[in-house]
C-alpha atoms as a PDB file:
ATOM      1  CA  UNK A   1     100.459 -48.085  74.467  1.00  0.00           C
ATOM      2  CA  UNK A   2      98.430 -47.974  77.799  1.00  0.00           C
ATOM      3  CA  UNK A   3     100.844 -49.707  80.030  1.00  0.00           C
ATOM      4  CA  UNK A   4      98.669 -48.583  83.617  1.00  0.00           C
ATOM      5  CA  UNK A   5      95.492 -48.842  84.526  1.00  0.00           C
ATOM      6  CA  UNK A   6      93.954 -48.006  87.631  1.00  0.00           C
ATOM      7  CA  UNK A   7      91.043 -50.456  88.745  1.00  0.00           C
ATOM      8  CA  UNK A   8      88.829 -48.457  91.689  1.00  0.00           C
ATOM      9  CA  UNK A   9      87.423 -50.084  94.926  1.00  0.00           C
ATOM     10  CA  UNK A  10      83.828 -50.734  93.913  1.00  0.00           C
ATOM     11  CA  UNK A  11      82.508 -50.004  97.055  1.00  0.00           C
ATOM     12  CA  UNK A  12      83.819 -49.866 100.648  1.00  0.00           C
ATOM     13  CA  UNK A  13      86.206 -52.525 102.016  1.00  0.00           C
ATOM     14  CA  UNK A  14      87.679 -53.249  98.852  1.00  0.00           C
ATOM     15  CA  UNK A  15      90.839 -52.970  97.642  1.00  0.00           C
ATOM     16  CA  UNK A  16      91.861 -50.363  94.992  1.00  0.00           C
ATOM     17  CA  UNK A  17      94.281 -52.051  92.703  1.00  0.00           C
ATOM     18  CA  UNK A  18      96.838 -50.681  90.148  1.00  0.00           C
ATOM     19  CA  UNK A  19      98.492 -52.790  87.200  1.00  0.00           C
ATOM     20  CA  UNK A  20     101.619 -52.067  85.556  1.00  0.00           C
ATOM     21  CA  UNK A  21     102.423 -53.283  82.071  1.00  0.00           C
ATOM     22  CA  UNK A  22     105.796 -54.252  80.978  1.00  0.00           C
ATOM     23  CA  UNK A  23     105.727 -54.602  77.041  1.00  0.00           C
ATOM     24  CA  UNK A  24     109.296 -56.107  76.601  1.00  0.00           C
ATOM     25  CA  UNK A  25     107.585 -59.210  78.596  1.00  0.00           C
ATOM     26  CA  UNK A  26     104.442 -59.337  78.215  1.00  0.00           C
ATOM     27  CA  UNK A  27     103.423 -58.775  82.571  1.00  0.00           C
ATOM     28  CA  UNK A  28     101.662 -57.145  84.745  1.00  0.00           C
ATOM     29  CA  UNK A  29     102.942 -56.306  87.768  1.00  0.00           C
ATOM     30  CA  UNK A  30     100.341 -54.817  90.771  1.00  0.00           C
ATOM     31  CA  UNK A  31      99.838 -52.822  93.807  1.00  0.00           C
ATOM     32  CA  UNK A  32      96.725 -54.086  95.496  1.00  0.00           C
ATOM     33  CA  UNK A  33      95.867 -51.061  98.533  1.00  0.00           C
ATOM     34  CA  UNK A  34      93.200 -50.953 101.258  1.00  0.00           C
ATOM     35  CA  UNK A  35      91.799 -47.292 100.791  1.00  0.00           C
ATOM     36  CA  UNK A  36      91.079 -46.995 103.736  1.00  0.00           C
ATOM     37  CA  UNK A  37      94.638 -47.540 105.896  1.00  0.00           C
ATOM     38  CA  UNK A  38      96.983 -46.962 102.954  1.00  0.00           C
ATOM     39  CA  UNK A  39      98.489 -50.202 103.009  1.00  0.00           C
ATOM     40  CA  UNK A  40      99.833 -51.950 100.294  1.00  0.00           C
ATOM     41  CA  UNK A  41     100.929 -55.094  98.783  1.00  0.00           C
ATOM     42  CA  UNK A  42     103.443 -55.762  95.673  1.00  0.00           C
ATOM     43  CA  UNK A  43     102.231 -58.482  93.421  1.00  0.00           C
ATOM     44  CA  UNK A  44     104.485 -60.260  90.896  1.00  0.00           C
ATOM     45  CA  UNK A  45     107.063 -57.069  90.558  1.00  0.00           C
ATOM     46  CA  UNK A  46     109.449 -57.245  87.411  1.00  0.00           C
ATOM     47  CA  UNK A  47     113.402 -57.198  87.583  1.00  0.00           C
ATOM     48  CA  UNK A  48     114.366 -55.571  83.860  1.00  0.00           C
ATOM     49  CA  UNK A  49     116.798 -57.973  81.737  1.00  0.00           C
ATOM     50  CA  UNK A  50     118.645 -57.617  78.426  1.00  0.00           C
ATOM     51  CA  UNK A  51     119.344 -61.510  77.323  1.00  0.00           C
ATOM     52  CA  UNK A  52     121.447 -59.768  74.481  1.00  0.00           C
ATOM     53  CA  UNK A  53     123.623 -57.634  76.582  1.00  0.00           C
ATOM     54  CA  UNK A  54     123.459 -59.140  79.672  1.00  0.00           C
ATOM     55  CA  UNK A  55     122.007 -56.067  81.723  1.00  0.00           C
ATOM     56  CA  UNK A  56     119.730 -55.473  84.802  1.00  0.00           C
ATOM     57  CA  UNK A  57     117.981 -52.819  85.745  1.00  0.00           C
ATOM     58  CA  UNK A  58     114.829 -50.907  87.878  1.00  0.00           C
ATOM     59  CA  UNK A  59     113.071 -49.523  85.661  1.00  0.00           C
ATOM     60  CA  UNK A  60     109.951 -51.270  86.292  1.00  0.00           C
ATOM     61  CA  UNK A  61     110.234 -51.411  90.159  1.00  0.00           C
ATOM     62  CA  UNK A  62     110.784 -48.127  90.709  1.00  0.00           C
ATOM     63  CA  UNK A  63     107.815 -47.364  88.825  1.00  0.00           C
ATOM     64  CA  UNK A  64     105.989 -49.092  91.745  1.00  0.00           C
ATOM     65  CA  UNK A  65     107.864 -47.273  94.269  1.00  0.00           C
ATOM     66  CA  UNK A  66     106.977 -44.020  92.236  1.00  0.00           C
ATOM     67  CA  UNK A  67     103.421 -45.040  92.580  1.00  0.00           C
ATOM     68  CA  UNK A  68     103.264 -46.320  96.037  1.00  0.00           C
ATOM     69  CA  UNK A  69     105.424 -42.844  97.010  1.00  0.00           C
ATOM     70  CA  UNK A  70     102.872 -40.352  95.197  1.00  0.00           C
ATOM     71  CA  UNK A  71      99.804 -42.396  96.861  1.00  0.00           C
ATOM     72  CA  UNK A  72     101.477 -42.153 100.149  1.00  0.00           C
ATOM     73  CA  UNK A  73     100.948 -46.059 100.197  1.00  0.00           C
ATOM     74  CA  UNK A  74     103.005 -48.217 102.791  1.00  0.00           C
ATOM     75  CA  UNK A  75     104.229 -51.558 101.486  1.00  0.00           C
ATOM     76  CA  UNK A  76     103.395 -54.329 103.956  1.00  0.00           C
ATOM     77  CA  UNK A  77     104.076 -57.756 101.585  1.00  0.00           C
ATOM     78  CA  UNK A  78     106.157 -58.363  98.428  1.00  0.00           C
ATOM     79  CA  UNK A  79     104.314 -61.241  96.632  1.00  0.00           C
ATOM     80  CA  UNK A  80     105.111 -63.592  94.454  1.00  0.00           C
ATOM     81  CA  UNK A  81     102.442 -65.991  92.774  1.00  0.00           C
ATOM     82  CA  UNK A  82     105.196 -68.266  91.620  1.00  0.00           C
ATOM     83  CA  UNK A  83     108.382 -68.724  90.174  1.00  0.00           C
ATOM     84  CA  UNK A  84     108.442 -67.027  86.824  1.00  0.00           C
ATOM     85  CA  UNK A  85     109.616 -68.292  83.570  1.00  0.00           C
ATOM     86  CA  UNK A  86     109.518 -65.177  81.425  1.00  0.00           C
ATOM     87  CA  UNK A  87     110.860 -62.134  83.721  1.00  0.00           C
ATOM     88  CA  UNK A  88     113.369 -62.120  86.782  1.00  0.00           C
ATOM     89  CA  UNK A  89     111.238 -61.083  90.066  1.00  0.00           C
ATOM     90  CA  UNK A  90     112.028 -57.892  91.449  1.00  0.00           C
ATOM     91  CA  UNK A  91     111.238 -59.160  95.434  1.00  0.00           C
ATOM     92  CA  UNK A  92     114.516 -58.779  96.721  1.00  0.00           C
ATOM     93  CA  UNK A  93     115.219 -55.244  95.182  1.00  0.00           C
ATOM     94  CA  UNK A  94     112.150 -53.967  96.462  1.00  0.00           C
ATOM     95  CA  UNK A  95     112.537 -55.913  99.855  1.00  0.00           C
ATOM     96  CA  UNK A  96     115.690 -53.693 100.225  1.00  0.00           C
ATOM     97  CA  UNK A  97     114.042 -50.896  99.631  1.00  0.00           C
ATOM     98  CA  UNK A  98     110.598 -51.264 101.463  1.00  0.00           C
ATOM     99  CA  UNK A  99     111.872 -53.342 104.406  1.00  0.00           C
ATOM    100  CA  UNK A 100     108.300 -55.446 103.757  1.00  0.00           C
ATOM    101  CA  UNK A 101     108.224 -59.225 103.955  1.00  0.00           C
ATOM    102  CA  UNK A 102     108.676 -61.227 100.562  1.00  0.00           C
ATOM    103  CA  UNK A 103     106.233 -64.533 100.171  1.00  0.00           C
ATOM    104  CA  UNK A 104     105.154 -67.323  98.146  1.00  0.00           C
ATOM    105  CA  UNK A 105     103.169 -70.355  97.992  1.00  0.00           C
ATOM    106  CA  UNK A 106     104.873 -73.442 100.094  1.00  0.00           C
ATOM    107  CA  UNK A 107     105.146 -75.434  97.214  1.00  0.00           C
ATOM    108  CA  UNK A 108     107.905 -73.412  95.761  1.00  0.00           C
ATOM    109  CA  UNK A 109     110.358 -76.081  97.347  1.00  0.00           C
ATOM    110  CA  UNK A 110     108.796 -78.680  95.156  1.00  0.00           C
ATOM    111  CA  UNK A 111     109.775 -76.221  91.882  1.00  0.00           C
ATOM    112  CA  UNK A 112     113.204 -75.695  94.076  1.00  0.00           C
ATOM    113  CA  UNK A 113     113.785 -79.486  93.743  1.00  0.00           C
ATOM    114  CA  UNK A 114     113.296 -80.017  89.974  1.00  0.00           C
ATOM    115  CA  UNK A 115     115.194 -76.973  88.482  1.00  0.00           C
ATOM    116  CA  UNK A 116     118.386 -78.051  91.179  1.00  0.00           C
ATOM    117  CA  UNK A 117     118.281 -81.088  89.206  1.00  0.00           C
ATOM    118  CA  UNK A 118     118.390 -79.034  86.006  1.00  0.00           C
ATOM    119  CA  UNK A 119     120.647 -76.616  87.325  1.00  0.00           C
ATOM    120  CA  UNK A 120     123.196 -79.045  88.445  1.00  0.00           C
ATOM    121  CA  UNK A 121     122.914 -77.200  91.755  1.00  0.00           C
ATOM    122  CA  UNK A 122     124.100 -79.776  94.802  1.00  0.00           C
ATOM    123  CA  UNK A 123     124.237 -76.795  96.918  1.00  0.00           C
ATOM    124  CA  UNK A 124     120.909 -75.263  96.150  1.00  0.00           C
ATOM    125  CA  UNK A 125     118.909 -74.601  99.236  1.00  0.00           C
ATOM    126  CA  UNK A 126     115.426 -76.473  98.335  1.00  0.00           C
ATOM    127  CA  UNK A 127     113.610 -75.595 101.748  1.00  0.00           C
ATOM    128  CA  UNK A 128     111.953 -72.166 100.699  1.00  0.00           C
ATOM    129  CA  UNK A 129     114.328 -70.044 103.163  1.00  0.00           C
ATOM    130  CA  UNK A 130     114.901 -67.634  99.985  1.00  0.00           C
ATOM    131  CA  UNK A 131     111.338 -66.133 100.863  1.00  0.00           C
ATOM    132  CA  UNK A 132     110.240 -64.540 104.760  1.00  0.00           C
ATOM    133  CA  UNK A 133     106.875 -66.410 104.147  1.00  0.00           C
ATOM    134  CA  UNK A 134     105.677 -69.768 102.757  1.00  0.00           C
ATOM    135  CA  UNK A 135     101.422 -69.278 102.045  1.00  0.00           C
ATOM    136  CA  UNK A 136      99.845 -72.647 102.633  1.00  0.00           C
ATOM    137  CA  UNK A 137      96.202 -73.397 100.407  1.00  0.00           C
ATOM    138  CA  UNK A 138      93.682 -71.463 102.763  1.00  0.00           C
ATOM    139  CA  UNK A 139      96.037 -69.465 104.557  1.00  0.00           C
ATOM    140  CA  UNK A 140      94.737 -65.731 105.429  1.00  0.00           C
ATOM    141  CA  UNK A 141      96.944 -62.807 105.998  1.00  0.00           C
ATOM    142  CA  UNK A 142      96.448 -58.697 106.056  1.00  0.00           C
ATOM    143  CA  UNK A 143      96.636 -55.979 104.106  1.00  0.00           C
ATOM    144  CA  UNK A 144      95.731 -53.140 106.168  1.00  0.00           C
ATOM    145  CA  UNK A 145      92.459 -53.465 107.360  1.00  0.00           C
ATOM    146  CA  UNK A 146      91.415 -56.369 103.956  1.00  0.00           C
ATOM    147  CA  UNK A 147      91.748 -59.697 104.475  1.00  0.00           C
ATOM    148  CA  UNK A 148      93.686 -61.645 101.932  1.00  0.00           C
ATOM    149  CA  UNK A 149      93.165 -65.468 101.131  1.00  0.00           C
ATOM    150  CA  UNK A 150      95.000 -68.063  99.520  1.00  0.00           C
ATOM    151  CA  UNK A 151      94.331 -70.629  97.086  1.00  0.00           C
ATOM    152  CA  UNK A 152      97.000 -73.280  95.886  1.00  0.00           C
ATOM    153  CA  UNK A 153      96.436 -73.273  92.013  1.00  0.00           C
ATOM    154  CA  UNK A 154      98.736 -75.812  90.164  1.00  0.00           C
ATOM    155  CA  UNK A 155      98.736 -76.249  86.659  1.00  0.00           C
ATOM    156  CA  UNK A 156     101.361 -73.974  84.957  1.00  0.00           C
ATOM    157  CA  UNK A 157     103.690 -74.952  87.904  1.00  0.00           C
ATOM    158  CA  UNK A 158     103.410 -77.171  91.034  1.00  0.00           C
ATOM    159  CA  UNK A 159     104.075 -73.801  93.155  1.00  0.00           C
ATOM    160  CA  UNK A 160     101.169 -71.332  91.521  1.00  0.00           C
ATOM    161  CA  UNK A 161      98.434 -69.409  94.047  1.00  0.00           C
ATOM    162  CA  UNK A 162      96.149 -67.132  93.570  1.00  0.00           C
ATOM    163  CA  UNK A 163      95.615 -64.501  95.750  1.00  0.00           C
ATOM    164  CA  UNK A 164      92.167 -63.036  96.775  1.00  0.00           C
ATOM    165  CA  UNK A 165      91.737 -60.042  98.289  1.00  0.00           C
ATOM    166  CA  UNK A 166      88.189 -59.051  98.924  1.00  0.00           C
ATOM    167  CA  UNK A 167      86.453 -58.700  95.533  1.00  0.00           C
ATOM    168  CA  UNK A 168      89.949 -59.018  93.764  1.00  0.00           C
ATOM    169  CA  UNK A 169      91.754 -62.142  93.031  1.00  0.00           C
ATOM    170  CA  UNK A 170      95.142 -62.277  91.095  1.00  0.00           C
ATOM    171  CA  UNK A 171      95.178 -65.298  88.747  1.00  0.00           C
ATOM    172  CA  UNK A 172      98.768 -65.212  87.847  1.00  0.00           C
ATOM    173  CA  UNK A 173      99.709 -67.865  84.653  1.00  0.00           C
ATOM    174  CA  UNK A 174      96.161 -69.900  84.857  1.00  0.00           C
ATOM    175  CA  UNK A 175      93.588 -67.482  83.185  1.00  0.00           C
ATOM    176  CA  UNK A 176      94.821 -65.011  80.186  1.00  0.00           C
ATOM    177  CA  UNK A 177      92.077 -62.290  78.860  1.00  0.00           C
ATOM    178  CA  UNK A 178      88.601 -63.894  77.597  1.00  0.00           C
ATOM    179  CA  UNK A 179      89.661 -63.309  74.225  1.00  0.00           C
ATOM    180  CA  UNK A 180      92.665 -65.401  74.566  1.00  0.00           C
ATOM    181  CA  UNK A 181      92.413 -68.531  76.585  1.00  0.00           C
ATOM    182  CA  UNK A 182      94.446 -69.771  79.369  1.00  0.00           C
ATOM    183  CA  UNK A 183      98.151 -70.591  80.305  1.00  0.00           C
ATOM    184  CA  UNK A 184     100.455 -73.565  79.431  1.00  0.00           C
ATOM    185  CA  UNK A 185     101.253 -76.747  81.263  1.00  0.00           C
ATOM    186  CA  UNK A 186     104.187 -78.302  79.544  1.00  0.00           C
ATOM    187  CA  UNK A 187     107.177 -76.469  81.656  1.00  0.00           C
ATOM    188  CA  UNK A 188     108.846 -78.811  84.408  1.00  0.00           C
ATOM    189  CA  UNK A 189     105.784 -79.982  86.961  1.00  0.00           C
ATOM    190  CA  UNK A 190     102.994 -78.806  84.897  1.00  0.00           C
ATOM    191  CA  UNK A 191      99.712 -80.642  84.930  1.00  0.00           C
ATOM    192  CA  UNK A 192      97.007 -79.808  82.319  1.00  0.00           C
ATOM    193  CA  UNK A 193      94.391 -81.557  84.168  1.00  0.00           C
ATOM    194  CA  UNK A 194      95.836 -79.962  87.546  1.00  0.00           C
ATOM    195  CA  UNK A 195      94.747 -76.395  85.675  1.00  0.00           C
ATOM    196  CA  UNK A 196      91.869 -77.609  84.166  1.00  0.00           C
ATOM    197  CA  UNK A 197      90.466 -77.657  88.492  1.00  0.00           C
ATOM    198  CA  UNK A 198      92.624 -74.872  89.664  1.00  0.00           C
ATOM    199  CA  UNK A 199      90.514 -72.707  86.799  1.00  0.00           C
ATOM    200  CA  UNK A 200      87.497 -74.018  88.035  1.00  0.00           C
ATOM    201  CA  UNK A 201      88.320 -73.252  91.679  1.00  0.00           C
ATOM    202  CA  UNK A 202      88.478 -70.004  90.176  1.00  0.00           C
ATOM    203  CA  UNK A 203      85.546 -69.716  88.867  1.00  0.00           C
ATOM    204  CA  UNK A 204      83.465 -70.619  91.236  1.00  0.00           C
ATOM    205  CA  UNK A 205      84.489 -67.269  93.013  1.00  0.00           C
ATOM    206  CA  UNK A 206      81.497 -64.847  92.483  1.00  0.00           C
ATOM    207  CA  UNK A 207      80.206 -63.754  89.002  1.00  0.00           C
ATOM    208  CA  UNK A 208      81.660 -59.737  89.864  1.00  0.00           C
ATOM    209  CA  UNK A 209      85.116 -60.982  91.113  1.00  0.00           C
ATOM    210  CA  UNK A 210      87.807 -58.613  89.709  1.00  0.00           C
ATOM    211  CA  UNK A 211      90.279 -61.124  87.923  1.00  0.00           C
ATOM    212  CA  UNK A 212      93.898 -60.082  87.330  1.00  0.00           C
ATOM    213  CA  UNK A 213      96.350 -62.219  85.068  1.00  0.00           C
ATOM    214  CA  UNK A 214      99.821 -62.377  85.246  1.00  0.00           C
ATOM    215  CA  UNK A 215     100.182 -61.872  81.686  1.00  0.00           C
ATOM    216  CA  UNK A 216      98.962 -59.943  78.271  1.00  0.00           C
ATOM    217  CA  UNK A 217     100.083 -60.847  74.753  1.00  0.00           C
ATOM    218  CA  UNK A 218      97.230 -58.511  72.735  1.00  0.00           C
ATOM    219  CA  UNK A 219      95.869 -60.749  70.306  1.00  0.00           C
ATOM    220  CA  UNK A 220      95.068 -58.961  67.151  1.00  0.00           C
ATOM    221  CA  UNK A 221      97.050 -56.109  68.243  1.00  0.00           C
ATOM    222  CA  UNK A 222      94.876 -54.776  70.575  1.00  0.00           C
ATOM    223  CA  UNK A 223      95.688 -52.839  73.307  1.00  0.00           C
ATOM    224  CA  UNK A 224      97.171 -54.439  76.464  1.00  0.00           C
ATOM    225  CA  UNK A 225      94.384 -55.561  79.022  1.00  0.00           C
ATOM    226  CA  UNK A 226      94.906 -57.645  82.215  1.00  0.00           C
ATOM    227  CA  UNK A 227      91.265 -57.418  83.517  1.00  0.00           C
ATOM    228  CA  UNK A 228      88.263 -59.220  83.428  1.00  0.00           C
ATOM    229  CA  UNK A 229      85.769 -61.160  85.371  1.00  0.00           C
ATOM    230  CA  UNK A 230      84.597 -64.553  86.468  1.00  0.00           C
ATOM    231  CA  UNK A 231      81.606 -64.353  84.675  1.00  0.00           C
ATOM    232  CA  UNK A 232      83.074 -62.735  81.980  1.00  0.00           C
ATOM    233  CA  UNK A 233      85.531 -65.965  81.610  1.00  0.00           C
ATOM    234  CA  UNK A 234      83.476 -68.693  81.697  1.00  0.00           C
ATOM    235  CA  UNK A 235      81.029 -66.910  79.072  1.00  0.00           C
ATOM    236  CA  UNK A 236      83.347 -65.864  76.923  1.00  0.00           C
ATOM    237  CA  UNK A 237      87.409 -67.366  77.230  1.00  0.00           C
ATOM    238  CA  UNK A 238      87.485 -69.941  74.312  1.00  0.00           C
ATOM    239  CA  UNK A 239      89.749 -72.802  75.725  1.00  0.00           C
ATOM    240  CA  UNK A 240      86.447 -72.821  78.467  1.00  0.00           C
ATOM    241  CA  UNK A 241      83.255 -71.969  77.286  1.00  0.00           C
ATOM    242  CA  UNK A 242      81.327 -75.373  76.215  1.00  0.00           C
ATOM    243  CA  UNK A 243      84.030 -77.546  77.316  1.00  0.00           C
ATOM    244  CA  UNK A 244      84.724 -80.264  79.549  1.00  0.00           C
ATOM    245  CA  UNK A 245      87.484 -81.645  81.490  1.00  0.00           C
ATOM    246  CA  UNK A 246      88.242 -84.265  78.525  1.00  0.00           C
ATOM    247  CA  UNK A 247      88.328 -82.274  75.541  1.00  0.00           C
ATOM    248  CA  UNK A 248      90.370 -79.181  78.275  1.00  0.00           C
ATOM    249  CA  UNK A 249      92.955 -81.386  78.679  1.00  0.00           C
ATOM    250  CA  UNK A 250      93.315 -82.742  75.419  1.00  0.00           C
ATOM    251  CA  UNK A 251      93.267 -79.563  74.029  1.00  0.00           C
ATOM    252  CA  UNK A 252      95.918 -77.880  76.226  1.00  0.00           C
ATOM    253  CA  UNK A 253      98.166 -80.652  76.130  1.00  0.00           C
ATOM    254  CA  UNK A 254      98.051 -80.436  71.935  1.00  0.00           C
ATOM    255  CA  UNK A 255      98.454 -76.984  71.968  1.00  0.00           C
ATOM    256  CA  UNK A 256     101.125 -76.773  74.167  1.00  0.00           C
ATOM    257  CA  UNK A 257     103.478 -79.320  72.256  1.00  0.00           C
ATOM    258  CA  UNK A 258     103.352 -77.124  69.360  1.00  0.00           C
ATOM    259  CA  UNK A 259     104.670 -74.138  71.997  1.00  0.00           C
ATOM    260  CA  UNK A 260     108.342 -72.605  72.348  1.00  0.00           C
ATOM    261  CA  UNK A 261     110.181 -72.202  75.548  1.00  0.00           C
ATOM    262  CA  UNK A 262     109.640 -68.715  76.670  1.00  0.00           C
ATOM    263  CA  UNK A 263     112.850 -67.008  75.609  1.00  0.00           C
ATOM    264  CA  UNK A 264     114.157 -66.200  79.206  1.00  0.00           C
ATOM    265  CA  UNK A 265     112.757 -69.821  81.397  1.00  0.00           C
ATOM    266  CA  UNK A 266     116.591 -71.032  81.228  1.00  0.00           C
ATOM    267  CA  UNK A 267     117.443 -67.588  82.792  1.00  0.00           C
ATOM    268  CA  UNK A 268     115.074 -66.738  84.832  1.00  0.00           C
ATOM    269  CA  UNK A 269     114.256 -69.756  87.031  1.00  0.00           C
ATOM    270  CA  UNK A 270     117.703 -69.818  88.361  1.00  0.00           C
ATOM    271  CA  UNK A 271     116.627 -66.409  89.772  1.00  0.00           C
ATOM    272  CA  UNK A 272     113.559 -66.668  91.065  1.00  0.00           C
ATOM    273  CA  UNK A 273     113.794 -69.921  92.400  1.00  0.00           C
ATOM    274  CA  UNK A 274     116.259 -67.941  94.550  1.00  0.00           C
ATOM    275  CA  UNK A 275     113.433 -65.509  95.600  1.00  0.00           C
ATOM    276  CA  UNK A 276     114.840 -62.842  92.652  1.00  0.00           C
ATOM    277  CA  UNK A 277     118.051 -62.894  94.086  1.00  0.00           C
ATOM    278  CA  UNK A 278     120.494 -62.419  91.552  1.00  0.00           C
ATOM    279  CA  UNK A 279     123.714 -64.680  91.248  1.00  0.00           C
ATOM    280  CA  UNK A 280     126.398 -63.909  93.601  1.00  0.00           C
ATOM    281  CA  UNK A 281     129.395 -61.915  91.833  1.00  0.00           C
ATOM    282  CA  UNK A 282     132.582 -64.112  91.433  1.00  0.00           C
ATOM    283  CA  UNK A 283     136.273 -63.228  92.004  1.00  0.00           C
ATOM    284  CA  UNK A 284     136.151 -60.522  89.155  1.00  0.00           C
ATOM    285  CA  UNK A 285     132.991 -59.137  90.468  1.00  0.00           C
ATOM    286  CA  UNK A 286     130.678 -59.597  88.213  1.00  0.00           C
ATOM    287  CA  UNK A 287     127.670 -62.279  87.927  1.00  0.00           C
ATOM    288  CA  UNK A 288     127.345 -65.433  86.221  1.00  0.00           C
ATOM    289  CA  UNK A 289     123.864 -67.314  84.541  1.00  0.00           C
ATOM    290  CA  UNK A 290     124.372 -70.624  84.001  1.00  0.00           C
ATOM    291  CA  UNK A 291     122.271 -72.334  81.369  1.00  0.00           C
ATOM    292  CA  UNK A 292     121.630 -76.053  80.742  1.00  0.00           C
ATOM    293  CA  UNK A 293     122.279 -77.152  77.170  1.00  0.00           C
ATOM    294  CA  UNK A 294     119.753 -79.458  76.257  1.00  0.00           C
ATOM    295  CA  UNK A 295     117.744 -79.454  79.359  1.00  0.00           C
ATOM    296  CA  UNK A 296     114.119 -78.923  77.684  1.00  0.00           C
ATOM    297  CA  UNK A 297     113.627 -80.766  75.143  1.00  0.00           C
ATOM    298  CA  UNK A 298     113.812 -80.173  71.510  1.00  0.00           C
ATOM    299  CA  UNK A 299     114.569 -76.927  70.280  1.00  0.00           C
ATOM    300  CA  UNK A 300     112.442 -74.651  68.180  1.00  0.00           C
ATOM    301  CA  UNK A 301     113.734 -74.276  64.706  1.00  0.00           C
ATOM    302  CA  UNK A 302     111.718 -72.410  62.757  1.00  0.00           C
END
């Protein structure tokens, strides 16, 4: 199974970007370089959890340090695109280890605010201090000498953005592969008709943009891919080509009642609504999940 794949600078002044695969899960994590300065930024890193046995571990984040330690590469942000529902976030880990900056969009404390309610969390911070940086829609910032933009792209949760870097753009949980459609709506603050416009923001971006999903599931059993292009979407992606807002959002919402929870949302979000930061140990030392019973809804049986 090809879980890397390089994905070259085109030409100069772009970024060079490198995705990283992580089978158990389904993600793809990234490094996103200028060439030309050697910096770096960390998209969307994955903490490794066992739901059976309880246990954390590295693996997959120190394959990014591997890679940004071969390429000589100096890590200047940690970025998340949003709280994740299917993986714990490696920020903090690699915070601690990189000394860079961790960030997120500013909507996070909206996402804060509904899973403290499900969390039964009183105490919860809900302000966004958990991250160094809170990206506002249309905020800029730096990676080396590339300029990196931000666009607020709700849908899958009130908190998503996408991140453009030059002729790059990391779509997170809105756009999957062309041959398998797009993301769901249904978790807590999801808006089907909020996607169907944060996908078209998207694709108004120019026909060559480089476009990077958070996620592969290899339809057919192909091999893992992660990506494609704008015009290569809207030609091709069947929950989009030929349709209209209407029939999107009719659609989505149909398909995603017939969905199951993602196996780890229940322990995940109470991580990375923390920024990745794990649980703090109790008396005995060790760390506690808590999970909700009946907190989303009917169950899935079958």
């Amino acid at each position: 199974m090809n879980t890397f794949q390089h994905s070259p600078a085109a030409f100069e002044g772009q970024p060079e970007v490198a995705g990283f695969y992580d089978p158990r899960t389904g993600s793809v994590q990234y490094v996103v370089s200028d060439p030309a300065t050697k910096a770096c930024a960390i998209i969307d890193p994955v903490l490794d959890f066992d739901e059976k046995s309880g246990a954390t571990a590295t693996h997959h984040a120190d394959e990014l340090l591997d890679y940004v330690a071969k390429h000589a590469l100096h890590v200047e942000w940690i970025l998340d695109t949003h709280p994740h529902a299917d993986h714990f976030s490696a920020a903090q880990y690699l915070k601690g280890k990189t000394g860079a900056p961790t960030a997120i969009g500013e909507h996070v404390t909206k996402v804060q605010a509904l899973w403290k309610k499900i969390y039964h969390w009183p105490e919860m911070p809900a302000d966004g201090r958990q991250w160094d940086w809170l990206f506002a829609d249309g905020d800029t910032f730096q990676i080396g000498e590339l300029t990196a933009r931000v666009m607020h792209s709700p849908g899958h949760t009130l908190a998503s953005i996408t991140y453009v870097v030059g002729d790059a753009a990391f779509v997170h949980d809105t756009l999957f592969q062309p041959d398998f459609g797009t993301a769901r709506a249904d978790f807590p603050g999801g808006d089907a008709r909020a996607l169907w416009h944060s996908i078209q923001q998207i694709l108004s971006l120019p026909d060559k943009t480089r476009l990077f999903t958070g996620h592969d599931y290899c339809p057919g059993g192909r091999a893992p891919a992660w990506q494609s292009s704008v015009a290569e979407q809207r030609e091709h992606n069947p929950h989009l080509a030929g349709q209209g807002e209407a029939q999107y959002v009719a659609f989505r919402q149909q398909r995603d009642s017939e969905l199951p929870m993602p196996r780890l949302i229940l322990h995940a979000l109470q991580v990375n609504t923390l920024g990745g930061r794990l649980p703090e140990p109790e008396a005995n030392g060790k760390r506690y999940l808590k999970i909700p019973l009946d907190a989303l809804g009917e169950g899935s049986w079958s």
